[in-house]
C-alpha atoms as a PDB file:
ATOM      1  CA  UNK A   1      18.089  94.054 129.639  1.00  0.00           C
ATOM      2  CA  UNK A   2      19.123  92.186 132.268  1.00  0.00           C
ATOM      3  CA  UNK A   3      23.102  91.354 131.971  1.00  0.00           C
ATOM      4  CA  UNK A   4      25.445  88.327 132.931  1.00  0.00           C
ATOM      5  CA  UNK A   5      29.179  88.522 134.107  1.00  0.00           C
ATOM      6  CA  UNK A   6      30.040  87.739 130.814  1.00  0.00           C
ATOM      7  CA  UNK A   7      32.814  90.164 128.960  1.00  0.00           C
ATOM      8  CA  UNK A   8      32.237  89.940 124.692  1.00  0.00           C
ATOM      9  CA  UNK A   9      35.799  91.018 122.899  1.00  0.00           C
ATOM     10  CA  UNK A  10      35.645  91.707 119.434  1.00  0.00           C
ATOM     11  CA  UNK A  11      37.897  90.673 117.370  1.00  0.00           C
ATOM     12  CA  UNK A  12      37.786  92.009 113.897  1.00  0.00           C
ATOM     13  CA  UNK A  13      40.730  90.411 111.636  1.00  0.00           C
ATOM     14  CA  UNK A  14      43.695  90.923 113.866  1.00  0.00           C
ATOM     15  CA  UNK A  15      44.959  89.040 116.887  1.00  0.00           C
ATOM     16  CA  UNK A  16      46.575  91.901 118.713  1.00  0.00           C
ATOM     17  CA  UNK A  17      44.150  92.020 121.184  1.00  0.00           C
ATOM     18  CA  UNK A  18      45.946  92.393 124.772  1.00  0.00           C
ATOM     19  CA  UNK A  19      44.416  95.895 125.228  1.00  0.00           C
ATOM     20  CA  UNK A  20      41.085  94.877 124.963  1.00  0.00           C
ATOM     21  CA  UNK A  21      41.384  91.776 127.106  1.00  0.00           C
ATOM     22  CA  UNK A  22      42.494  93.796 130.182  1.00  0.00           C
ATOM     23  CA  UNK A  23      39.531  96.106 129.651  1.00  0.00           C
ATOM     24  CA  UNK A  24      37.116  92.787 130.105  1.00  0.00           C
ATOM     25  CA  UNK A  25      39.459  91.090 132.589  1.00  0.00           C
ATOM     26  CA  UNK A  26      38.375  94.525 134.640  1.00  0.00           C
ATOM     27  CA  UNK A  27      34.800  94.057 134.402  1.00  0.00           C
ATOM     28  CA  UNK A  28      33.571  90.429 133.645  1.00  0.00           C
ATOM     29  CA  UNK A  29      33.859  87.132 134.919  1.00  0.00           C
ATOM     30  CA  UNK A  30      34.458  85.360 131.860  1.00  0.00           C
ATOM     31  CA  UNK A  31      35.984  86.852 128.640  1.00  0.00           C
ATOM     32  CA  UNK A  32      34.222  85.451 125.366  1.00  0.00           C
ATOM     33  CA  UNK A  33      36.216  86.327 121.972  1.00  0.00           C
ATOM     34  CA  UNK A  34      33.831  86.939 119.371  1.00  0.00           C
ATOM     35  CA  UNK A  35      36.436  86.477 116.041  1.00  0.00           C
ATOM     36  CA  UNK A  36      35.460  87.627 112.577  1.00  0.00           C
ATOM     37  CA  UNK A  37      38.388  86.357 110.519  1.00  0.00           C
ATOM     38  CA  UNK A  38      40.737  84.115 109.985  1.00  0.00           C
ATOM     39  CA  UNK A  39      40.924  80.791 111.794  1.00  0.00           C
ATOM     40  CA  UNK A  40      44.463  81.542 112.638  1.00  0.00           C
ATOM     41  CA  UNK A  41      43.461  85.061 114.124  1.00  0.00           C
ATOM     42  CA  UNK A  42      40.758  82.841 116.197  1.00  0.00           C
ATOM     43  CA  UNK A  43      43.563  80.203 117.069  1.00  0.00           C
ATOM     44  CA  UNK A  44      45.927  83.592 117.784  1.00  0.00           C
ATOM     45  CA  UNK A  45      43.517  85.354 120.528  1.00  0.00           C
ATOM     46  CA  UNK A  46      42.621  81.890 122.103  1.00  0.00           C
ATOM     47  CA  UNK A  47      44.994  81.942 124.977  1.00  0.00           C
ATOM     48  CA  UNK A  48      44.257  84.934 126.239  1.00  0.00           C
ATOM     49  CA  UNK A  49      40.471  84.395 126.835  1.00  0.00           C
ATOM     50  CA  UNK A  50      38.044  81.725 128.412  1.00  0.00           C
ATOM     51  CA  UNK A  51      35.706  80.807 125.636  1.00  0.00           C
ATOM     52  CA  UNK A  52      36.375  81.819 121.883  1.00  0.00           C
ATOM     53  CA  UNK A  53      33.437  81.878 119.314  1.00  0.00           C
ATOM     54  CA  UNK A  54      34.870  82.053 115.461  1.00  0.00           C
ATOM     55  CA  UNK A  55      32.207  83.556 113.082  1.00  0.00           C
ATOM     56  CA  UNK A  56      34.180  82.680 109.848  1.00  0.00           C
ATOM     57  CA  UNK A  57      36.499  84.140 107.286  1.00  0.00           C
ATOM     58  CA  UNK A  58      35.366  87.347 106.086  1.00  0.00           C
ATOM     59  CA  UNK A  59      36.499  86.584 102.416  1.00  0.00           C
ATOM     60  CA  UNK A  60      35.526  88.984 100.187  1.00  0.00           C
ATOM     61  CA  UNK A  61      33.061  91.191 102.451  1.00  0.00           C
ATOM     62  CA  UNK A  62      33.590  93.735 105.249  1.00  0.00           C
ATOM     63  CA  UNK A  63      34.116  92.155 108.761  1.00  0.00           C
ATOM     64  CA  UNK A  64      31.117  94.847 109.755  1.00  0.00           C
ATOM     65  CA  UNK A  65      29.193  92.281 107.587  1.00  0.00           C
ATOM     66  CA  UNK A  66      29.350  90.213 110.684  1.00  0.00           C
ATOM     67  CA  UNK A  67      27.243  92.545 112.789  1.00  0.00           C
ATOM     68  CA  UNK A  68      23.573  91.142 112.334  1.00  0.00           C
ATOM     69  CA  UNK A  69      25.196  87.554 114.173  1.00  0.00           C
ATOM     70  CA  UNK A  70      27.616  89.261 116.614  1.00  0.00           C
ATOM     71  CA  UNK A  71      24.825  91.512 117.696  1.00  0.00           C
ATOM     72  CA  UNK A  72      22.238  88.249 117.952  1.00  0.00           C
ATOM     73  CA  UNK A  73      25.439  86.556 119.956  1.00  0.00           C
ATOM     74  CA  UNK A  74      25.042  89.512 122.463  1.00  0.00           C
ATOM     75  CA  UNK A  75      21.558  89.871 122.701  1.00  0.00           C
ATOM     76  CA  UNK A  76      21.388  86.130 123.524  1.00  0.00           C
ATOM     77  CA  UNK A  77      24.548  85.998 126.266  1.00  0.00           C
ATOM     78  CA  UNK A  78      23.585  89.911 127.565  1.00  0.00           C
ATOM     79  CA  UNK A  79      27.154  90.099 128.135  1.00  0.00           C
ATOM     80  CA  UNK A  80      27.827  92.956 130.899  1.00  0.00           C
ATOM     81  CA  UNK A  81      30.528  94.451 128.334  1.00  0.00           C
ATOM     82  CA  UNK A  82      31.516  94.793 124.668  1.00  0.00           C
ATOM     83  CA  UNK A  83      34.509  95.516 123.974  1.00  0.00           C
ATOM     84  CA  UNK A  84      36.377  96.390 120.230  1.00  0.00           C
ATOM     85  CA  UNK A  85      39.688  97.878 118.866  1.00  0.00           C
ATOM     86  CA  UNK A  86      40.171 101.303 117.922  1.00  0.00           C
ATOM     87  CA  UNK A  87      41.557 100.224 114.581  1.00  0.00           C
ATOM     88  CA  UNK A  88      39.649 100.901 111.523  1.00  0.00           C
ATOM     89  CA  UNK A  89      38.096  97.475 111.128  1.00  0.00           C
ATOM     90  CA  UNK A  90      37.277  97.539 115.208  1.00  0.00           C
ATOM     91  CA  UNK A  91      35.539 100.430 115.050  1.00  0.00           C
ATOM     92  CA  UNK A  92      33.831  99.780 111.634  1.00  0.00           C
ATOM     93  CA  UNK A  93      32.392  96.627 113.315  1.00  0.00           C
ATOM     94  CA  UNK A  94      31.802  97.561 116.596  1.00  0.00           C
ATOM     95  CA  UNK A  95      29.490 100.533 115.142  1.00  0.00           C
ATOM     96  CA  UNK A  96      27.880  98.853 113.160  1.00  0.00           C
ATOM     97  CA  UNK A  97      26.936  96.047 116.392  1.00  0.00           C
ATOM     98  CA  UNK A  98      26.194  99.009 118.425  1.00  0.00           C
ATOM     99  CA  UNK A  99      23.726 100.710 116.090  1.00  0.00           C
ATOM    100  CA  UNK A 100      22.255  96.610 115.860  1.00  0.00           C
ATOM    101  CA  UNK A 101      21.728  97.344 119.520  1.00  0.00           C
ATOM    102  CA  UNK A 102      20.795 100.945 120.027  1.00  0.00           C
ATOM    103  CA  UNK A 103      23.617 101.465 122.501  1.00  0.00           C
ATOM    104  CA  UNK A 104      26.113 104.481 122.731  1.00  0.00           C
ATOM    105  CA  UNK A 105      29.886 103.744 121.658  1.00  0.00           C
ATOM    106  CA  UNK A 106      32.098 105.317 124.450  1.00  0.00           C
ATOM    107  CA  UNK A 107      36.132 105.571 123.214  1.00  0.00           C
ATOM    108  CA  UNK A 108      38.936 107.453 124.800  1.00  0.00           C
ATOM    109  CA  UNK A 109      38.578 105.310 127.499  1.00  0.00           C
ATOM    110  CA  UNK A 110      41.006 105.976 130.153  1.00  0.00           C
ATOM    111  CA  UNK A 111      39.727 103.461 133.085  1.00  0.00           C
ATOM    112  CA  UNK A 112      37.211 101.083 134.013  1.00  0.00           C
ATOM    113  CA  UNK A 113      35.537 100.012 136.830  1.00  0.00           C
ATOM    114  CA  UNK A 114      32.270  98.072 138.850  1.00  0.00           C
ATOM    115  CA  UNK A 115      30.084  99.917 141.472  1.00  0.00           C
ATOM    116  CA  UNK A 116      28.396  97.217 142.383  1.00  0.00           C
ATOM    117  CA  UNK A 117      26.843  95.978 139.041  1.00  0.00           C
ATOM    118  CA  UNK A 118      27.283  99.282 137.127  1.00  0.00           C
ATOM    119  CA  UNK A 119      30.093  99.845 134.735  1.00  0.00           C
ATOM    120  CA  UNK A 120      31.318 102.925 134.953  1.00  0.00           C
ATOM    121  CA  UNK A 121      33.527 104.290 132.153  1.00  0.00           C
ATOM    122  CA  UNK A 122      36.275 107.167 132.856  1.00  0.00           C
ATOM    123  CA  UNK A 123      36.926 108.822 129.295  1.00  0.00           C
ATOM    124  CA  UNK A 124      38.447 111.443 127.848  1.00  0.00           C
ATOM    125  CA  UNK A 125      36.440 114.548 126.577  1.00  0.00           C
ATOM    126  CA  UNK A 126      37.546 117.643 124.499  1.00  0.00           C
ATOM    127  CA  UNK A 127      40.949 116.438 123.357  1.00  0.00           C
ATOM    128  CA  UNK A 128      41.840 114.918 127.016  1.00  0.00           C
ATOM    129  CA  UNK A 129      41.706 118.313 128.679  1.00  0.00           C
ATOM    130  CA  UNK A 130      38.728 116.790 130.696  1.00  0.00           C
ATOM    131  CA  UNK A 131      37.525 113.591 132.191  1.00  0.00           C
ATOM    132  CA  UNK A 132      33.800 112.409 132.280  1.00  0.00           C
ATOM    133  CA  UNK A 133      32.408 109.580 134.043  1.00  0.00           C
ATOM    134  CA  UNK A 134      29.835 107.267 132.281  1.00  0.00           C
ATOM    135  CA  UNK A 135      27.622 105.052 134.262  1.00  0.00           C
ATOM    136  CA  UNK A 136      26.237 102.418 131.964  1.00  0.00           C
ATOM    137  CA  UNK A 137      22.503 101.009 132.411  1.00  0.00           C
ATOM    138  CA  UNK A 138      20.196  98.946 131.113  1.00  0.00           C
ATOM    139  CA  UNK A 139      22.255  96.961 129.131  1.00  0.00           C
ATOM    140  CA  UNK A 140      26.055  96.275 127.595  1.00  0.00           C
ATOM    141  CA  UNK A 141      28.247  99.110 127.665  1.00  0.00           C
ATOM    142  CA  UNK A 142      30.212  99.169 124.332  1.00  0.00           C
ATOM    143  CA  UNK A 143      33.713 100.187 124.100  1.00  0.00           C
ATOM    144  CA  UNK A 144      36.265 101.288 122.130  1.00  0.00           C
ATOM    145  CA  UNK A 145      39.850 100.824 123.327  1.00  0.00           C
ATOM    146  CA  UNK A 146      43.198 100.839 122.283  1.00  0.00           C
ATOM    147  CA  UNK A 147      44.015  97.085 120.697  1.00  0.00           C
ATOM    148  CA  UNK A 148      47.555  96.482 122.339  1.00  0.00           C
ATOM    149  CA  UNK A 149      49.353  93.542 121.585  1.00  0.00           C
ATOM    150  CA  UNK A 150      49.233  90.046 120.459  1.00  0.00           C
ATOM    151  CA  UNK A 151      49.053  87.960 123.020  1.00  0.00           C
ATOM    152  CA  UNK A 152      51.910  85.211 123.640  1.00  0.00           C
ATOM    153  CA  UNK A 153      51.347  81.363 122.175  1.00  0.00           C
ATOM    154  CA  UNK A 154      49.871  79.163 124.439  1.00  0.00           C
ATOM    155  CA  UNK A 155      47.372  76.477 125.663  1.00  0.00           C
ATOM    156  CA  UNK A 156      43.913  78.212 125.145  1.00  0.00           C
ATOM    157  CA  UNK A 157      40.195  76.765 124.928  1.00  0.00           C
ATOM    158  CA  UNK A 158      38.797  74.773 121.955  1.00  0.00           C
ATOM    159  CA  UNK A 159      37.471  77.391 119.142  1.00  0.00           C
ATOM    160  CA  UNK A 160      33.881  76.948 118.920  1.00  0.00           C
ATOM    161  CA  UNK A 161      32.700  77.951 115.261  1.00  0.00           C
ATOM    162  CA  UNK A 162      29.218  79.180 114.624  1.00  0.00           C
ATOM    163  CA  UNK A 163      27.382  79.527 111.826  1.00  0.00           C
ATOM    164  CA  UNK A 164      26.877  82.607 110.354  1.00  0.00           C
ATOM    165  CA  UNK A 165      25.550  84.362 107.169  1.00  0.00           C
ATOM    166  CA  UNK A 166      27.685  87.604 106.789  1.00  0.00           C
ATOM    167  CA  UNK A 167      25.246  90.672 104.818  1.00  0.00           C
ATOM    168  CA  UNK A 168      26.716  90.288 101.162  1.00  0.00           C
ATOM    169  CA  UNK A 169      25.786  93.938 100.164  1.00  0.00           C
ATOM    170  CA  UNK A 170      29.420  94.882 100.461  1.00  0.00           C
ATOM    171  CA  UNK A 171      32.449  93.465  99.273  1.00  0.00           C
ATOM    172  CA  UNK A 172      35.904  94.352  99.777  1.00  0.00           C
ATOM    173  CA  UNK A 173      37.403  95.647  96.076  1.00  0.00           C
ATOM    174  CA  UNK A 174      40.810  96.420  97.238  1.00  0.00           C
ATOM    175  CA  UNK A 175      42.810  96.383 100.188  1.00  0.00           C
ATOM    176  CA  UNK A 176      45.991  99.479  99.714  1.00  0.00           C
ATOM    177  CA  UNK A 177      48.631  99.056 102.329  1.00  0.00           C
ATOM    178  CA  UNK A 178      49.448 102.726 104.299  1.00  0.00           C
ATOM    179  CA  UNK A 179      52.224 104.377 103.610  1.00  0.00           C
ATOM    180  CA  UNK A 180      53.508 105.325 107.035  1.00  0.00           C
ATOM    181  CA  UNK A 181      55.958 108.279 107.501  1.00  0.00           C
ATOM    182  CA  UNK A 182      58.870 107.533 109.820  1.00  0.00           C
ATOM    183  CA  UNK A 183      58.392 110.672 112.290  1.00  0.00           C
ATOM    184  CA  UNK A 184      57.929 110.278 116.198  1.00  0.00           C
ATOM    185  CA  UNK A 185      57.153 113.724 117.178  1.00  0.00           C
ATOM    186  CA  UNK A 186      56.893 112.415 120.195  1.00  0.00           C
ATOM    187  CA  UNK A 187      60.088 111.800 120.851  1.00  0.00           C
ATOM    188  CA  UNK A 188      61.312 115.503 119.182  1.00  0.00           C
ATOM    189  CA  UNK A 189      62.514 118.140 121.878  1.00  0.00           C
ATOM    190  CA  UNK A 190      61.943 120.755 118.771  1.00  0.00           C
ATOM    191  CA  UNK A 191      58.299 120.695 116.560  1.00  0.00           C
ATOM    192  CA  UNK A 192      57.429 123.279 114.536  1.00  0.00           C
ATOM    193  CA  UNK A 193      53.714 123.540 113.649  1.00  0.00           C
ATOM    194  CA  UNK A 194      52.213 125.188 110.684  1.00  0.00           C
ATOM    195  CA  UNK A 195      48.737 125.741 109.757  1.00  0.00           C
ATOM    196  CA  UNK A 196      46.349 127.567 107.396  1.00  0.00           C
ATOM    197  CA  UNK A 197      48.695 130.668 106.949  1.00  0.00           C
ATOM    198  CA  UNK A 198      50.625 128.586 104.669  1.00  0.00           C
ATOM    199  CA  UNK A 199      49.437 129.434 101.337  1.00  0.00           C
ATOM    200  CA  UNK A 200      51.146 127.102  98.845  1.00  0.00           C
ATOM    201  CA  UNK A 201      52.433 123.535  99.472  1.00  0.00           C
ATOM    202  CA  UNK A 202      55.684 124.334  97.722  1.00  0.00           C
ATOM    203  CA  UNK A 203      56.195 127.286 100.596  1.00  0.00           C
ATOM    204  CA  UNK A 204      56.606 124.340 103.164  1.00  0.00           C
ATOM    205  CA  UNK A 205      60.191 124.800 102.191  1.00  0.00           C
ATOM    206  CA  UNK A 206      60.249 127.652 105.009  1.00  0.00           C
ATOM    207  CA  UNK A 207      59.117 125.624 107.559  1.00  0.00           C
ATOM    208  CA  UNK A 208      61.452 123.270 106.813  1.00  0.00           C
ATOM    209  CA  UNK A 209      64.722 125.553 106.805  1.00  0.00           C
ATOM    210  CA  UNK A 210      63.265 126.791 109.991  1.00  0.00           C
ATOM    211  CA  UNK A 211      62.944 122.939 111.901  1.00  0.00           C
ATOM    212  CA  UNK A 212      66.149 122.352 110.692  1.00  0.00           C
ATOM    213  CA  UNK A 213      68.003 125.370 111.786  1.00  0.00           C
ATOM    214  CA  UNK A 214      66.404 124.590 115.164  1.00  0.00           C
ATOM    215  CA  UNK A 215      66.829 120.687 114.941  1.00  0.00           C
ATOM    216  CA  UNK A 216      63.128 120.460 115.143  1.00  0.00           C
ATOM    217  CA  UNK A 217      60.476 118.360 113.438  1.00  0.00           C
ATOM    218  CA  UNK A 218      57.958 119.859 111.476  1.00  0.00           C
ATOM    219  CA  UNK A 219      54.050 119.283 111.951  1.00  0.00           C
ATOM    220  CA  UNK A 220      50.691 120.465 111.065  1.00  0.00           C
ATOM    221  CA  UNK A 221      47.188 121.540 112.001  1.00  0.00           C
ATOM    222  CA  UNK A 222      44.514 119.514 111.007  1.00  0.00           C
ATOM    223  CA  UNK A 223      43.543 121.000 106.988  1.00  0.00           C
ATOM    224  CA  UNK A 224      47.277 120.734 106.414  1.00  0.00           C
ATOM    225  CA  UNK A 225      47.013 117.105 106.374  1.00  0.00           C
ATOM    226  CA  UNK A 226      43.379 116.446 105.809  1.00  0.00           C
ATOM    227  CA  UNK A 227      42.042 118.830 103.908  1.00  0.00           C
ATOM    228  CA  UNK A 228      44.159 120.016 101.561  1.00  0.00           C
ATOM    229  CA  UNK A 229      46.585 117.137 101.599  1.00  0.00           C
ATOM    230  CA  UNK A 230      50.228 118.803 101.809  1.00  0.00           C
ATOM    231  CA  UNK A 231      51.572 117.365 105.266  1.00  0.00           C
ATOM    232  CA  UNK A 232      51.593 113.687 106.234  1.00  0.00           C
ATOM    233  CA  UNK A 233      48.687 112.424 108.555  1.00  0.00           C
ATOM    234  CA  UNK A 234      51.392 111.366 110.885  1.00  0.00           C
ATOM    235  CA  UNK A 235      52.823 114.930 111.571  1.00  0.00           C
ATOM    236  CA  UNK A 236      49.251 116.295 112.392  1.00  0.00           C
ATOM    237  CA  UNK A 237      48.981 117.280 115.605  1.00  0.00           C
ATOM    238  CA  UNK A 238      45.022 118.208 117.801  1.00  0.00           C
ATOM    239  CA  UNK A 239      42.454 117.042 119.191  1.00  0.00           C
ATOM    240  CA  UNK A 240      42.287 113.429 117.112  1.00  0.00           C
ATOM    241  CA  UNK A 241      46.006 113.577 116.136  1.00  0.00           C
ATOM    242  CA  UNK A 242      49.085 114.033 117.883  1.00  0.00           C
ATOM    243  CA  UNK A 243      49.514 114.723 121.206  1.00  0.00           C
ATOM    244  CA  UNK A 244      52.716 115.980 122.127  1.00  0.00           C
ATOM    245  CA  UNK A 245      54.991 117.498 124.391  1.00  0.00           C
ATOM    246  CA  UNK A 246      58.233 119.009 123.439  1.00  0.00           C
ATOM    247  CA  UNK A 247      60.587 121.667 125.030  1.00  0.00           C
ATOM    248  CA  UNK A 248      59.758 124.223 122.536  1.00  0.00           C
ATOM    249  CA  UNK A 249      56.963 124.224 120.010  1.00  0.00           C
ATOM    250  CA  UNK A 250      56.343 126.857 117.361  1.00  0.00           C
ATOM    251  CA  UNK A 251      53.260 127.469 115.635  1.00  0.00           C
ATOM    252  CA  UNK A 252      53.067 129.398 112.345  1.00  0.00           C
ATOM    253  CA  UNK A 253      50.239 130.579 110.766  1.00  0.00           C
ATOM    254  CA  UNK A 254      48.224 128.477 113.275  1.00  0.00           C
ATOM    255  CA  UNK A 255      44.775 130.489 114.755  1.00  0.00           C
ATOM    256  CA  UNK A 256      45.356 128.413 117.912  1.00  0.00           C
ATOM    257  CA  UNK A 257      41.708 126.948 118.226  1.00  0.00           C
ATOM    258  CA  UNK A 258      41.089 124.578 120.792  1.00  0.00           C
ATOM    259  CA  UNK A 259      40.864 121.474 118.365  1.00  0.00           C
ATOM    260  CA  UNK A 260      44.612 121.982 117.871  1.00  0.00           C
ATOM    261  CA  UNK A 261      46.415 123.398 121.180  1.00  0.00           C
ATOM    262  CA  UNK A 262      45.164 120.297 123.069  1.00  0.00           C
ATOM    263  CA  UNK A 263      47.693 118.396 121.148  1.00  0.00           C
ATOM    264  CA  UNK A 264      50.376 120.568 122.376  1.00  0.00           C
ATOM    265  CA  UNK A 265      49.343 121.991 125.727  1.00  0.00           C
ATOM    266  CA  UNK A 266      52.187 119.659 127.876  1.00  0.00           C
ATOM    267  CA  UNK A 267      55.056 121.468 125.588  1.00  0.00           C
ATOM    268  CA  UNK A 268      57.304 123.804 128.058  1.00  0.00           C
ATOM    269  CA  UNK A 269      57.844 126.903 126.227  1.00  0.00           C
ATOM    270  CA  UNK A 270      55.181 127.949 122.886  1.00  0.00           C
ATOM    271  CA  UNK A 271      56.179 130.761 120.350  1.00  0.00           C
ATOM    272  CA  UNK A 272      53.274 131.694 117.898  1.00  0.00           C
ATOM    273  CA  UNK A 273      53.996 133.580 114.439  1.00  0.00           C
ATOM    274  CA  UNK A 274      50.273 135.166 113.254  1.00  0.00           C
ATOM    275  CA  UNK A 275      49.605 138.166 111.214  1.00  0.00           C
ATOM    276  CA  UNK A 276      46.444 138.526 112.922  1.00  0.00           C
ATOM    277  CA  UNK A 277      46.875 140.351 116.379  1.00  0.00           C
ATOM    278  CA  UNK A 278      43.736 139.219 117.978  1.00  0.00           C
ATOM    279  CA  UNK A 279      44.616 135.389 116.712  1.00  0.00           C
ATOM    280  CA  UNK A 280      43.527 132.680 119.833  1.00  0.00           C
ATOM    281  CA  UNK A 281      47.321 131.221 120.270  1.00  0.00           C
ATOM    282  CA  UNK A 282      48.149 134.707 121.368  1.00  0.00           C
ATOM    283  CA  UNK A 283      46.606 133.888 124.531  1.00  0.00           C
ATOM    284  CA  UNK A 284      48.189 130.013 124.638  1.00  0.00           C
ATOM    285  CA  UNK A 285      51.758 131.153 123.732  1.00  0.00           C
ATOM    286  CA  UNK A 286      54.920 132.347 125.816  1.00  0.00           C
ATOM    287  CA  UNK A 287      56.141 134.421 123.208  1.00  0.00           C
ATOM    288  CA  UNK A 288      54.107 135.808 120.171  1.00  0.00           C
ATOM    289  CA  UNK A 289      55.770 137.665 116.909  1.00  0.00           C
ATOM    290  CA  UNK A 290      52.746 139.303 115.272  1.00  0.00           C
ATOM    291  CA  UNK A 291      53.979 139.382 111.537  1.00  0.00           C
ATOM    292  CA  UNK A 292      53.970 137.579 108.219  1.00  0.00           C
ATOM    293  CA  UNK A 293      54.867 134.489 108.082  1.00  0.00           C
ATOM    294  CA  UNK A 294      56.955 135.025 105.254  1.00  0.00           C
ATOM    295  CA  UNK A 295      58.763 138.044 106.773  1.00  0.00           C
ATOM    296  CA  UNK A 296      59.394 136.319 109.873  1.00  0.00           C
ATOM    297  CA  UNK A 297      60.229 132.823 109.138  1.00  0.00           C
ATOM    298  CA  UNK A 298      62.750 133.331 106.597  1.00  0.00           C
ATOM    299  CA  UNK A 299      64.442 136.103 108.870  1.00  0.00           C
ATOM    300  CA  UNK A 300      64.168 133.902 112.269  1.00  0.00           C
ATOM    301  CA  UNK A 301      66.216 131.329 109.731  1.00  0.00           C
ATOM    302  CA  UNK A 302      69.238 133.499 108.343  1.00  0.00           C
ATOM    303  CA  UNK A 303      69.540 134.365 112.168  1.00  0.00           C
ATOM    304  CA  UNK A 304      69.571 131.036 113.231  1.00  0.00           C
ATOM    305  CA  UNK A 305      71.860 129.888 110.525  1.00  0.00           C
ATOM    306  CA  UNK A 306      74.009 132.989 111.239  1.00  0.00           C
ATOM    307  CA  UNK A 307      74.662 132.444 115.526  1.00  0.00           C
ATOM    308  CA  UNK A 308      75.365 128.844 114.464  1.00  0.00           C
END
């Protein structure tokens, strides 16, 4: 496919879009909003782009519903870039318009840039703990990229609607508001981690005597807080959670697999409590306790407590 200068934002329900319209600034000419929602979210993004094409009101379907007519809107314009929102409607629709046009999806994008006509992607692999460089070819190169911000009010170009017929196979039953957890483990000089050593969600108790004796936070690995459900999403930390890096972080009963020491790999000093010797974080940690977790955690507390 031969491609223009054009640069095709999608915009799937929500006007905070400032991320995504540096990306195409980067790469294209002119920046084309492709809007699935509102007329207000079209009216929203307007300033911030040169030409702004409003698909409709979702209403009571999906926006991915839109993909058959965003994908026939790039297939026509052969825009040089796609761009969407990591959010869960961006990526749902961007997806779905990429599998429309049998081209790859590249995310953790960390820069952008032309060699002449060839986008080339920089992106993060394995967690961040490596950087690979995509050159894209023979067509669009689709993105995923962190939304950003809405962008301020302002004069912008006229919204051109076009008509489109949305796939009605879906429809939207419910929409549940998330319940987010007030926690920035980011900002914590203390976390303590616990993982699969845990056996009972009522034995979080431990950990939490433990963070607070150390005026820590407490956090997860990943079946903590997706698989079995006992620690908020927010306080997971790995390779597609948390990334973190505190003065001290403790892991408990946490094998120390790649997928979650990634997330902590820029903390300054690591302790790791495993009953199994030969455990990975062994090898990750500055200071290792090989015991029980429920020996050594309730013991590391009364002395805590105690020199206090």
């Amino acid at each position: 496919m031969d491609v223009s200068t054009q640069a095709f934002v999608l915009v799937a329900g929500d006007p905070a879009v400032s991320g995504l319209v540096d990306v195409a600034r980067t790469l294209g000419s002119e920046v084309v909003a492709v809007v699935a929602g509102g007329r207000d979210v079209a009216d929203a993004v307007a300033p911030a782009v040169d030409r702004v094409l409003w698909l409709g009101d979702p209403g009571g379907v999906p926006v991915e519903a839109f993909a058959p007519d965003v994908a026939r809107l790039v297939l026509e314009a052969a825009p040089r870039v796609v761009v969407g929102a990591t959010t869960a409607a961006g990526r749902a629709l961007l997806g779905a318009v990429a599998a429309r046009l049998g081209a790859p999806v590249l995310g953790g994008v960390a820069a952008v840039e032309l060699d002449g006509e060839t986008v080339v992607v920089s992106h993060g692999v394995l967690g961040g703990i490596a950087e690979h460089r995509t050159a894209v070819t023979g067509g669009p190169a689709v993105l995923a990229v962190q939304p950003g911000t809405v962008v301020p009010a302002g004069a912008g170009p006229v919204v051109e609607e076009r008509t489109s017929e949305p796939l009605t196979g879906a429809q939207t039953t419910e929409v549940r508001a998330k319940v987010h957890v007030g926690v920035d483990l980011g900002a914590a000089a203390t976390v303590v981690g616990v993982g699969r050593g845990l056996k009972a969600r009522e034995d979080l108790a431990l950990i939490e005597d433990l963070a607070r004796a150390v005026g820590g936070e407490v956090a997860c690995s990943r079946p903590l807080a997706e698989g079995v459900d006992w620690v908020p999403k927010e306080r997971y930390i790995g390779i597609s959670g948390q990334h973190i890096a505190p003065a001290l972080y403790v892991a408990i009963g946490i094998s120390g697999q790649l997928q979650h020491m990634v997330g902590v790999r820029d903390a300054t000093t690591v302790v790791a409590i495993n009953s199994d010797p030969a455990a990975p974080v062994f090898a990750q940690c500055d200071y290792g306790i090989v015991g029980d977790l429920y020996d050594v955690v309730p013991a590391l507390t009364a002395a805590l407590q105690a020199g206090a």
